[in-house]
Protein backbone atom coordinates (compact mmCIF):
# COMPACT_ATOMS: atom_id res chain seq x y z
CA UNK A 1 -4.41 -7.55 -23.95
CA UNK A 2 -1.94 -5.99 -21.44
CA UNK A 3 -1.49 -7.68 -18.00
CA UNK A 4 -1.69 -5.26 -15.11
CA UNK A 5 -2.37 -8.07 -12.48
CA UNK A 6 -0.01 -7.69 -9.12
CA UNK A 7 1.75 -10.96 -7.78
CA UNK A 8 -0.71 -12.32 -5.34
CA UNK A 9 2.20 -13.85 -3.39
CA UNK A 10 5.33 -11.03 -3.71
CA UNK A 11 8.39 -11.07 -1.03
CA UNK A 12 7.62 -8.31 1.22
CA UNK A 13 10.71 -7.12 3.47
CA UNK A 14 9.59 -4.80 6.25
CA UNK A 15 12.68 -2.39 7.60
CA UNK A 16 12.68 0.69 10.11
CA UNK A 17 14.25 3.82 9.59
CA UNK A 18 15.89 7.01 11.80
CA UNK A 19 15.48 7.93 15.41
CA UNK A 20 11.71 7.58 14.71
CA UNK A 21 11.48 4.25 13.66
CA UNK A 22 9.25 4.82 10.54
CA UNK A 23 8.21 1.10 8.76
CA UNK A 24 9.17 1.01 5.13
CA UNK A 25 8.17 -1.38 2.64
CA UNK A 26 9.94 -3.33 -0.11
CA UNK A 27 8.69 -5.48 -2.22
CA UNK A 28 10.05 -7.56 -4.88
CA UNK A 29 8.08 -9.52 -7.90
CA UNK A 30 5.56 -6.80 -7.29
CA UNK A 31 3.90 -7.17 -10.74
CA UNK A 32 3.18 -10.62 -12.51
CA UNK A 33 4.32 -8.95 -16.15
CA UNK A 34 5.88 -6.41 -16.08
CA UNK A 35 7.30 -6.20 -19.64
CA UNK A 36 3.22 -5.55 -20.30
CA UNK A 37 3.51 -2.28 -18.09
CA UNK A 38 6.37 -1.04 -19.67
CA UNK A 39 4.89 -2.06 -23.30
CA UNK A 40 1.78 0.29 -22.21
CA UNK A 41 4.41 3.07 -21.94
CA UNK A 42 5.31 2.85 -25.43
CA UNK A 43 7.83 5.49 -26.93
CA UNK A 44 7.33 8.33 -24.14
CA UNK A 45 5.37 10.28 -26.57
CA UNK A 46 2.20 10.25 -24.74
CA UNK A 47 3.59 11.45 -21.62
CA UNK A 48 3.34 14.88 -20.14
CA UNK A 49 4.91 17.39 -18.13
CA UNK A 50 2.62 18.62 -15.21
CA UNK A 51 3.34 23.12 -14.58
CA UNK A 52 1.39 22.28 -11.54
CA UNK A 53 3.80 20.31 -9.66
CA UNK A 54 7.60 20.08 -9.01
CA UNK A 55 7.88 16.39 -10.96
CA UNK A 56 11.10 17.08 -12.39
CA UNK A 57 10.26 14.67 -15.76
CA UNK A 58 7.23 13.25 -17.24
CA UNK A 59 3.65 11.66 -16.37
CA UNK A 60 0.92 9.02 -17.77
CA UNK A 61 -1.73 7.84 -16.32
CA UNK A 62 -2.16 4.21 -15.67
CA UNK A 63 -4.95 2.00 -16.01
CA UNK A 64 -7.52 2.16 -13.05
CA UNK A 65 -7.41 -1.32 -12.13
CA UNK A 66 -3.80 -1.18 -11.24
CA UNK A 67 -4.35 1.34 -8.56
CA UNK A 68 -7.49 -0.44 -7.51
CA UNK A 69 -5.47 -3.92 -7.23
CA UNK A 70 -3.28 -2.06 -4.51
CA UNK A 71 -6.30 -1.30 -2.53
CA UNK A 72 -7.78 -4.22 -2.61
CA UNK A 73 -4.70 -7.08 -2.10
CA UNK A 74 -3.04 -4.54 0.52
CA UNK A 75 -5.28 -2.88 2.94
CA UNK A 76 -3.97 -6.15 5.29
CA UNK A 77 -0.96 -4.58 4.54
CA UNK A 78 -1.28 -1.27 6.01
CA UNK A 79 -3.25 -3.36 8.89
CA UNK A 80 -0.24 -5.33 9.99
CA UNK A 81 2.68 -3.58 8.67
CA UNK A 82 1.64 0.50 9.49
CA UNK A 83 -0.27 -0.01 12.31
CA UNK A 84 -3.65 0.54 10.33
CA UNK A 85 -5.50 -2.55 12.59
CA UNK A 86 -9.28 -0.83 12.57
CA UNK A 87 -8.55 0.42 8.63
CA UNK A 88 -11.96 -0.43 6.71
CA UNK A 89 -10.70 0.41 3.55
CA UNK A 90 -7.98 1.79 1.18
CA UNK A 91 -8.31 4.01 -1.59
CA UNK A 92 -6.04 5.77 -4.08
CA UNK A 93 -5.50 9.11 -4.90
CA UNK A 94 -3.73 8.35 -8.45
CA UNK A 95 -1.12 6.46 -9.99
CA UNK A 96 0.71 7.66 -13.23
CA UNK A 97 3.91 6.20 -15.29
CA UNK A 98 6.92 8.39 -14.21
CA UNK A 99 9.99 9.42 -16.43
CA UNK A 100 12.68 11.95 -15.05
CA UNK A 101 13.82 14.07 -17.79
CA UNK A 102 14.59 17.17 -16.36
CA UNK A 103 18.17 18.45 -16.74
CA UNK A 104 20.49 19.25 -13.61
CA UNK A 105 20.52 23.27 -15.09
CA UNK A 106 16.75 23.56 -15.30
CA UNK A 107 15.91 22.03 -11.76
CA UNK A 108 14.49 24.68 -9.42
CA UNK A 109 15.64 25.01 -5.90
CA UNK A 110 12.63 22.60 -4.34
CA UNK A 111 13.61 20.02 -6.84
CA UNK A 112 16.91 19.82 -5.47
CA UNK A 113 16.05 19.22 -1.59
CA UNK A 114 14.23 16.10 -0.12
CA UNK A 115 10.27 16.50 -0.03
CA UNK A 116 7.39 15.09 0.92
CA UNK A 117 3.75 14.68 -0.66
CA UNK A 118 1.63 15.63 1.97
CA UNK A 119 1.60 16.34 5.70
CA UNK A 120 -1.53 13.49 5.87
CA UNK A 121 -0.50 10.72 8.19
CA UNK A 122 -2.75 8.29 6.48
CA UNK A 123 -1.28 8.96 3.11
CA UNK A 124 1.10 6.43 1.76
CA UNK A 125 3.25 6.51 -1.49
CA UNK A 126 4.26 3.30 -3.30
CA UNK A 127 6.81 3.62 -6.35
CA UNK A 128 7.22 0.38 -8.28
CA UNK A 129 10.45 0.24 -10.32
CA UNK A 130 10.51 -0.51 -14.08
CA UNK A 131 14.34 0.06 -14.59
CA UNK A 132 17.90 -1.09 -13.87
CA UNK A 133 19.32 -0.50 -10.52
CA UNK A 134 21.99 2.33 -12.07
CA UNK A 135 18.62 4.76 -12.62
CA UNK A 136 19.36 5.31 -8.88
CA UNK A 137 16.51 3.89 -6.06
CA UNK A 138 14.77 6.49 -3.52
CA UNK A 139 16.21 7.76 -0.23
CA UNK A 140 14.83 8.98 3.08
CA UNK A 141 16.15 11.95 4.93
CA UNK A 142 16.40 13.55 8.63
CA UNK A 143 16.18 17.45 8.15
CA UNK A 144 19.48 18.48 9.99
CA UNK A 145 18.56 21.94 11.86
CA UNK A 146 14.68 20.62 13.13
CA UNK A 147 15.81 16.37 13.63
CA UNK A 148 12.63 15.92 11.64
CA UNK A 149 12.16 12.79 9.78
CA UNK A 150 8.53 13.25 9.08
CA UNK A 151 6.59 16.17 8.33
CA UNK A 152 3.42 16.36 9.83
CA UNK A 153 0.65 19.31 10.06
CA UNK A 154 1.97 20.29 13.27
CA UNK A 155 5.49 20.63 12.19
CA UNK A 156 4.84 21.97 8.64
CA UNK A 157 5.43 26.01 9.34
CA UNK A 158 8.55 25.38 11.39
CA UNK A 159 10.10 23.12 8.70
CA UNK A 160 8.99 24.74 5.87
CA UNK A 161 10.19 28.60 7.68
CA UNK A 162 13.13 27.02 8.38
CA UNK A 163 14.23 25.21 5.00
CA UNK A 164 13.59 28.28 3.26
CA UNK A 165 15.77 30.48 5.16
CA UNK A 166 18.70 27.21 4.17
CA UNK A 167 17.60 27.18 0.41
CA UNK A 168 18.68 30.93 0.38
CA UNK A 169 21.30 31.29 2.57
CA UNK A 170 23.02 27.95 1.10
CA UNK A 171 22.05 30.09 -2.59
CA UNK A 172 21.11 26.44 -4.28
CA UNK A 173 20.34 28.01 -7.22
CA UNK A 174 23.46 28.74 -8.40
CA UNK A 175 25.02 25.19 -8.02
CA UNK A 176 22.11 22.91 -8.92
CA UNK A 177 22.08 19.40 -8.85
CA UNK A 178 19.88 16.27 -7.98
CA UNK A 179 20.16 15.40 -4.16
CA UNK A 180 21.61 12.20 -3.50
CA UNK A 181 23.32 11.42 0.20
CA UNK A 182 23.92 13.89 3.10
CA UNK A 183 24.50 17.38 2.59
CA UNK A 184 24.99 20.27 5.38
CA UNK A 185 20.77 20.35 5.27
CA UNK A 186 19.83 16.92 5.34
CA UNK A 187 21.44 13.46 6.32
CA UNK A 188 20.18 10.46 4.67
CA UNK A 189 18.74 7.49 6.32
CA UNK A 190 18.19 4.82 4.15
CA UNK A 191 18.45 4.39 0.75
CA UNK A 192 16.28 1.74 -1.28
CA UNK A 193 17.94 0.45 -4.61
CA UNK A 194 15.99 0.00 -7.82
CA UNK A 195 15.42 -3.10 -9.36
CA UNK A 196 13.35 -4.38 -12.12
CA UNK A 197 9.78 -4.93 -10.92
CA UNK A 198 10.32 -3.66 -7.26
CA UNK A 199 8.36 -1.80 -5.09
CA UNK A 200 8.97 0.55 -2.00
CA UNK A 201 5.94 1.79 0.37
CA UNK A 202 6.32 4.61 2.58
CA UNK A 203 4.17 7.14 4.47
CA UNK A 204 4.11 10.24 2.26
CA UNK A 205 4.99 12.13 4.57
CA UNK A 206 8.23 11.09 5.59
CA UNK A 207 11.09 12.88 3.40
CA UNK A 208 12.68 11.57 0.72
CA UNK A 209 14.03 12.07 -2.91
CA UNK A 210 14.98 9.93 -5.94
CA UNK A 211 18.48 9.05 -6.21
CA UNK A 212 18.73 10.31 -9.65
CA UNK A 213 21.55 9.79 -12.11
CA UNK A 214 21.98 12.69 -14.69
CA UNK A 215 24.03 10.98 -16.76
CA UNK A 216 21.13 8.26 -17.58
CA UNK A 217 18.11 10.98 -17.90
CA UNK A 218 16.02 9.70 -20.94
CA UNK A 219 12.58 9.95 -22.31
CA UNK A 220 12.45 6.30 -23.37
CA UNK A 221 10.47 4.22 -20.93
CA UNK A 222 12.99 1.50 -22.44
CA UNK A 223 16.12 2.97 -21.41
CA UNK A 224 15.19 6.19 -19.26
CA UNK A 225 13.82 5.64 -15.14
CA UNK A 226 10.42 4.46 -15.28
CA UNK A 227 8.52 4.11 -12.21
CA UNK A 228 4.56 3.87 -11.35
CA UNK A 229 4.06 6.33 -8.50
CA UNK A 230 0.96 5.63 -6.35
CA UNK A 231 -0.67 7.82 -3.59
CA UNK A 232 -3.18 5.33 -1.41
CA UNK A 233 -5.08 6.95 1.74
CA UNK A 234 -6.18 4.73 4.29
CA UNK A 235 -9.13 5.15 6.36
């Protein structure tokens, strides 16, 4: 039977990031096994491509008591760390294996730019590494024109009126490519390298992107990037 039990007792390294001073997350020895994760990935042949998001690669679903293991062992967490003190409970919004596949020609313009997954300030994201550090980590970004770090409701129109009026003008389509560091749009913050078995939590609504390689895209959870992406709202 596959072991999807979390380290009860992980190293947990607390940073902050930009002119706002967001808290970040990492977390090393996240899992206890590991290897069983990636085992439950098999061959890549049971993942799948969602046409309802911009994912630029490949999704399966993980085992509910993963996702309910985050809830549980870190609502304290998101008390002490995020500010959550009078939080009575976490609960997750869905966690699925994660391969990038998608080649640099076939990304569409929003797949190229820093995003976030929701404007929700009690929305957080947690992506737990199951790859080599040269699969690239994740990176957080200031938007250049608005100073934004995070998007919230209140700033969603302006930064989204504004990005798109950049996407065109800078005509991304016709040089695409994966983002990774500063560019005239956005200037990177931080950047958080992979490594077997870590983790990074962040609010979801703070921007960032994967610091893909192209040159290592592969649908083998053995040699490809495979992460576990998980979306937990707190409450």
């Amino acid at each position: 039977m596959l072991d999807f039990s979390l380290n009860a007792q992980p190293a947990i390294t607390k940073i902050f990031i930009g002119e706002e001073q967001t808290p970040l997350l990492i977390i090393d020895d996240f899992a206890m096994n590991p290897e069983d994760i990636i085992a439950y990935a098999g061959d890549g042949a049971s993942f799948k491509a969602d046409p309802k998001n911009f994912y630029p690669g490949k999704r399966k679903l993980v085992p509910r008591q993963y996702s309910e293991q985050i809830c549980q062992r870190y609502l304290r967490v998101f008390r002490q760390y995020f500010g959550f003190k009078q939080a009575k409970k976490a609960k997750f919004a869905g966690s699925a294996l994660a391969i990038v596949g998608t080649p640099v020609d076939e990304l569409r313009p929003i797949q190229m730019l820093p995003h976030i997954d929701t404007p929700q300030s009690n929305q957080f994201a947690l992506v737990h590494y199951l790859c080599s550090p040269e699969h690239g980590g994740r990176a957080f970004y200031r938007h250049k024109r608005t100073g934004y770090e995070a998007i919230t409701q209140e700033r969603l129109y302006k930064y989204a009126s504004q990005v798109k009026k950049e996407a065109i003008a800078n005509q991304l389509h016709k040089a695409p490519s994966y983002m990774n560091g500063s560019n005239s749009m956005f200037e990177q913050l931080y950047s958080v390298e992979a490594s077997m078995n870590r983790a990074v939590i962040y609010p979801s609504n703070l921007l960032h992107s994967g610091n893909i390689n192209p040159l290592l895209l592969s649908p083998s959870p053995h040699k490809g990037r495979l992460t576990i992406s998980s979306f937990i709202i707190v409450e």
